[in-house]
C-alpha atoms as a PDB file:
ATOM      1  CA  UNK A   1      21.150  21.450 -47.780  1.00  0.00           C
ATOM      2  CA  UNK A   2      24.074  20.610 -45.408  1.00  0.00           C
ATOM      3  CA  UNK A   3      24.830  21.149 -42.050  1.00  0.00           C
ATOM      4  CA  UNK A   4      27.183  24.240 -40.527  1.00  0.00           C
ATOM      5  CA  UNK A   5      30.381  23.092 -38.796  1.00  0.00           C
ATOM      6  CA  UNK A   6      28.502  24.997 -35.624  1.00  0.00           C
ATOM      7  CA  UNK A   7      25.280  22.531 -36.162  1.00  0.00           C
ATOM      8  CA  UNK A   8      27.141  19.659 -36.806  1.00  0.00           C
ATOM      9  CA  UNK A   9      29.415  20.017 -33.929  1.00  0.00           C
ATOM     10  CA  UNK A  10      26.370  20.653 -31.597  1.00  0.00           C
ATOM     11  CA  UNK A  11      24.279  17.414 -33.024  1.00  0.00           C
ATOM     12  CA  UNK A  12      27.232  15.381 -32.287  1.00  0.00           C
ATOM     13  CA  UNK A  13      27.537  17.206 -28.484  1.00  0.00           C
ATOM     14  CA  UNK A  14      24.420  15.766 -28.103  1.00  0.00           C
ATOM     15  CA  UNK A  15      24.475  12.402 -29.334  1.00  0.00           C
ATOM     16  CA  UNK A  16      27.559  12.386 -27.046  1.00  0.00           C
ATOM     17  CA  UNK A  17      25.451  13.403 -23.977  1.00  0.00           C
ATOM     18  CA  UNK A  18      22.915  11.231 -24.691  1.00  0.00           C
ATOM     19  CA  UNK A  19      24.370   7.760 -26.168  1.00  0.00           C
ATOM     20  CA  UNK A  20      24.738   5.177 -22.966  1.00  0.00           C
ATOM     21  CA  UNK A  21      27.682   3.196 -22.966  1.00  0.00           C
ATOM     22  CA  UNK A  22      26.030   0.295 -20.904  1.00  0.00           C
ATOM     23  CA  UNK A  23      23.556  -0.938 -23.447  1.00  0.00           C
ATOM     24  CA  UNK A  24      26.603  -0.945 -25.874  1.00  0.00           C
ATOM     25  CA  UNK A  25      28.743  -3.199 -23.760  1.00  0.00           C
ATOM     26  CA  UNK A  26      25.733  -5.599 -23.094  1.00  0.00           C
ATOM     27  CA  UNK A  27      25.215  -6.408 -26.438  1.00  0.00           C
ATOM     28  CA  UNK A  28      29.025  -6.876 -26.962  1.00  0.00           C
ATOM     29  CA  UNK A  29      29.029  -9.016 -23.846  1.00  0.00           C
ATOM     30  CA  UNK A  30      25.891 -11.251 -25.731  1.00  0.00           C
ATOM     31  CA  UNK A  31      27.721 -11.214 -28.896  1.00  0.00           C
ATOM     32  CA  UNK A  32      30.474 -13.015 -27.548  1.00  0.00           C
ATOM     33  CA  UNK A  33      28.412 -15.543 -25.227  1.00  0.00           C
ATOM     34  CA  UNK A  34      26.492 -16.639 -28.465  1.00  0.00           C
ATOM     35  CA  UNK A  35      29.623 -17.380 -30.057  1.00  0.00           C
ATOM     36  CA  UNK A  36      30.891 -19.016 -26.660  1.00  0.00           C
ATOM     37  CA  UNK A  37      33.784 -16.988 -26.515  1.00  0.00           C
ATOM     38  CA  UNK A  38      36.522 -18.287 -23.817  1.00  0.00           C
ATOM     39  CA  UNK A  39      36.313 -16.035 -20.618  1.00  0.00           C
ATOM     40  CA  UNK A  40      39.616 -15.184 -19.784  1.00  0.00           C
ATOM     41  CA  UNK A  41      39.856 -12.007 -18.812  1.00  0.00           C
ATOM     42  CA  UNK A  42      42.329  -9.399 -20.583  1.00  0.00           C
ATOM     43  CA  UNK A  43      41.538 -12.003 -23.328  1.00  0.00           C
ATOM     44  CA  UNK A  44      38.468 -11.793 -23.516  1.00  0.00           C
ATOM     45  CA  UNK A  45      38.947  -7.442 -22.922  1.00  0.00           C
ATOM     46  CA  UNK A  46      40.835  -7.408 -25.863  1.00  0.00           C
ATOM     47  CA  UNK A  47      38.790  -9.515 -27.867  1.00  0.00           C
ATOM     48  CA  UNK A  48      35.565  -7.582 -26.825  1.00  0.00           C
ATOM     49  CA  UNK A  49      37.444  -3.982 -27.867  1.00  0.00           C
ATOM     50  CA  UNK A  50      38.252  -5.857 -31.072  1.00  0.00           C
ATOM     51  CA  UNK A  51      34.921  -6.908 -31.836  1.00  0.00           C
ATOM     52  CA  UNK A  52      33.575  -3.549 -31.351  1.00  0.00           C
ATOM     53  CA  UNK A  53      36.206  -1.550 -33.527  1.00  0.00           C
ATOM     54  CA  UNK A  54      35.486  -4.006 -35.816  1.00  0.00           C
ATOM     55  CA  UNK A  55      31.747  -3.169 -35.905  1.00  0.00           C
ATOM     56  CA  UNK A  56      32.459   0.671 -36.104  1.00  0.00           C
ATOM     57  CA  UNK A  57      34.536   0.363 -38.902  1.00  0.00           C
ATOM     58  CA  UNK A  58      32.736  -2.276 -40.906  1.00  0.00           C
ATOM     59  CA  UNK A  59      28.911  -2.027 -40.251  1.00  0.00           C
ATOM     60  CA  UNK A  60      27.618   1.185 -38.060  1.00  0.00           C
ATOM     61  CA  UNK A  61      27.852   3.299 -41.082  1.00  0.00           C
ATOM     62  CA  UNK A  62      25.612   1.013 -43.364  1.00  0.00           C
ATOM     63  CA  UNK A  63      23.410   0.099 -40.458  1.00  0.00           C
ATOM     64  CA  UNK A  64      22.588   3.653 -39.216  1.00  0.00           C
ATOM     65  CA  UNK A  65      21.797   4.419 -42.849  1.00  0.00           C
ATOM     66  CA  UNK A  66      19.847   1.369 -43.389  1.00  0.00           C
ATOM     67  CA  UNK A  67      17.484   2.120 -40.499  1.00  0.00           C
ATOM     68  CA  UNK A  68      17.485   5.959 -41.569  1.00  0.00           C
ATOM     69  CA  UNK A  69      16.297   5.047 -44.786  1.00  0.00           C
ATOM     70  CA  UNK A  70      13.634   3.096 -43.029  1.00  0.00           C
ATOM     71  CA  UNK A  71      12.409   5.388 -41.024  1.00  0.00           C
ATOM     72  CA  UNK A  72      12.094   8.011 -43.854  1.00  0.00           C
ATOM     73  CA  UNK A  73      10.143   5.337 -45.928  1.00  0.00           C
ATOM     74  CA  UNK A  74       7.793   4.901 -42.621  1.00  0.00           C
ATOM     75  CA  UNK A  75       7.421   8.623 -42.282  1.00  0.00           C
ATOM     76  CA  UNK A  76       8.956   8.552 -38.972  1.00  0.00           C
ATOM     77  CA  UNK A  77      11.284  11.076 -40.034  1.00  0.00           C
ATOM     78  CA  UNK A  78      10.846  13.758 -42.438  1.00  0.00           C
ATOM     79  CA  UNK A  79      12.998  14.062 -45.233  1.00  0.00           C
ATOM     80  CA  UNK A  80      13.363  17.742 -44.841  1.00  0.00           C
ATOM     81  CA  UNK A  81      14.186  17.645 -41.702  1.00  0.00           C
ATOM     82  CA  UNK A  82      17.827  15.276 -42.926  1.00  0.00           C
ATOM     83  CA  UNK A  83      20.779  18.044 -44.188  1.00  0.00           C
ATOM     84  CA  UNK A  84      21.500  16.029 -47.043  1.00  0.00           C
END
């Protein structure tokens, strides 16, 4: 089974609504103070927007489906309720 471009549109719509950006740039901001990064500020801007493209390309994807796969295995989520 896979999604509709109509119910795939309107799960992301809602995981737009619904993600908070704040938690997001706290954890970038504790990334970077556990690796004593300099604080200098458009620096330290452009090395915090790196560090998060660099996440989104290179370890959400594997992440999100790590945890997924967790949470099937706990029974958290049902399998038939995933469109793949």
């Amino acid at each position: 089974m896979s999604w509709t471009k109509p119910e795939r549109e309107m799960v992301k719509k809602y995981l737009v609504s619904w993600i908070k950006r704040e938690p997001l740039a706290e954890a970038i901001v504790e990334a970077m103070e556990e690796q004593k990064a300099d604080i200098i500020c458009v620096e330290t801007l452009n090395n915090a927007r790196k560090l998060w493209l660099d996440f989104l390309t290179t370890e959400l994807h594997s992440g999100l489906s790590n945890s997924l796969a967790a949470l099937v295995d706990k029974g958290e989520i049902e399998v038939e309720s995933l469109p793949f």
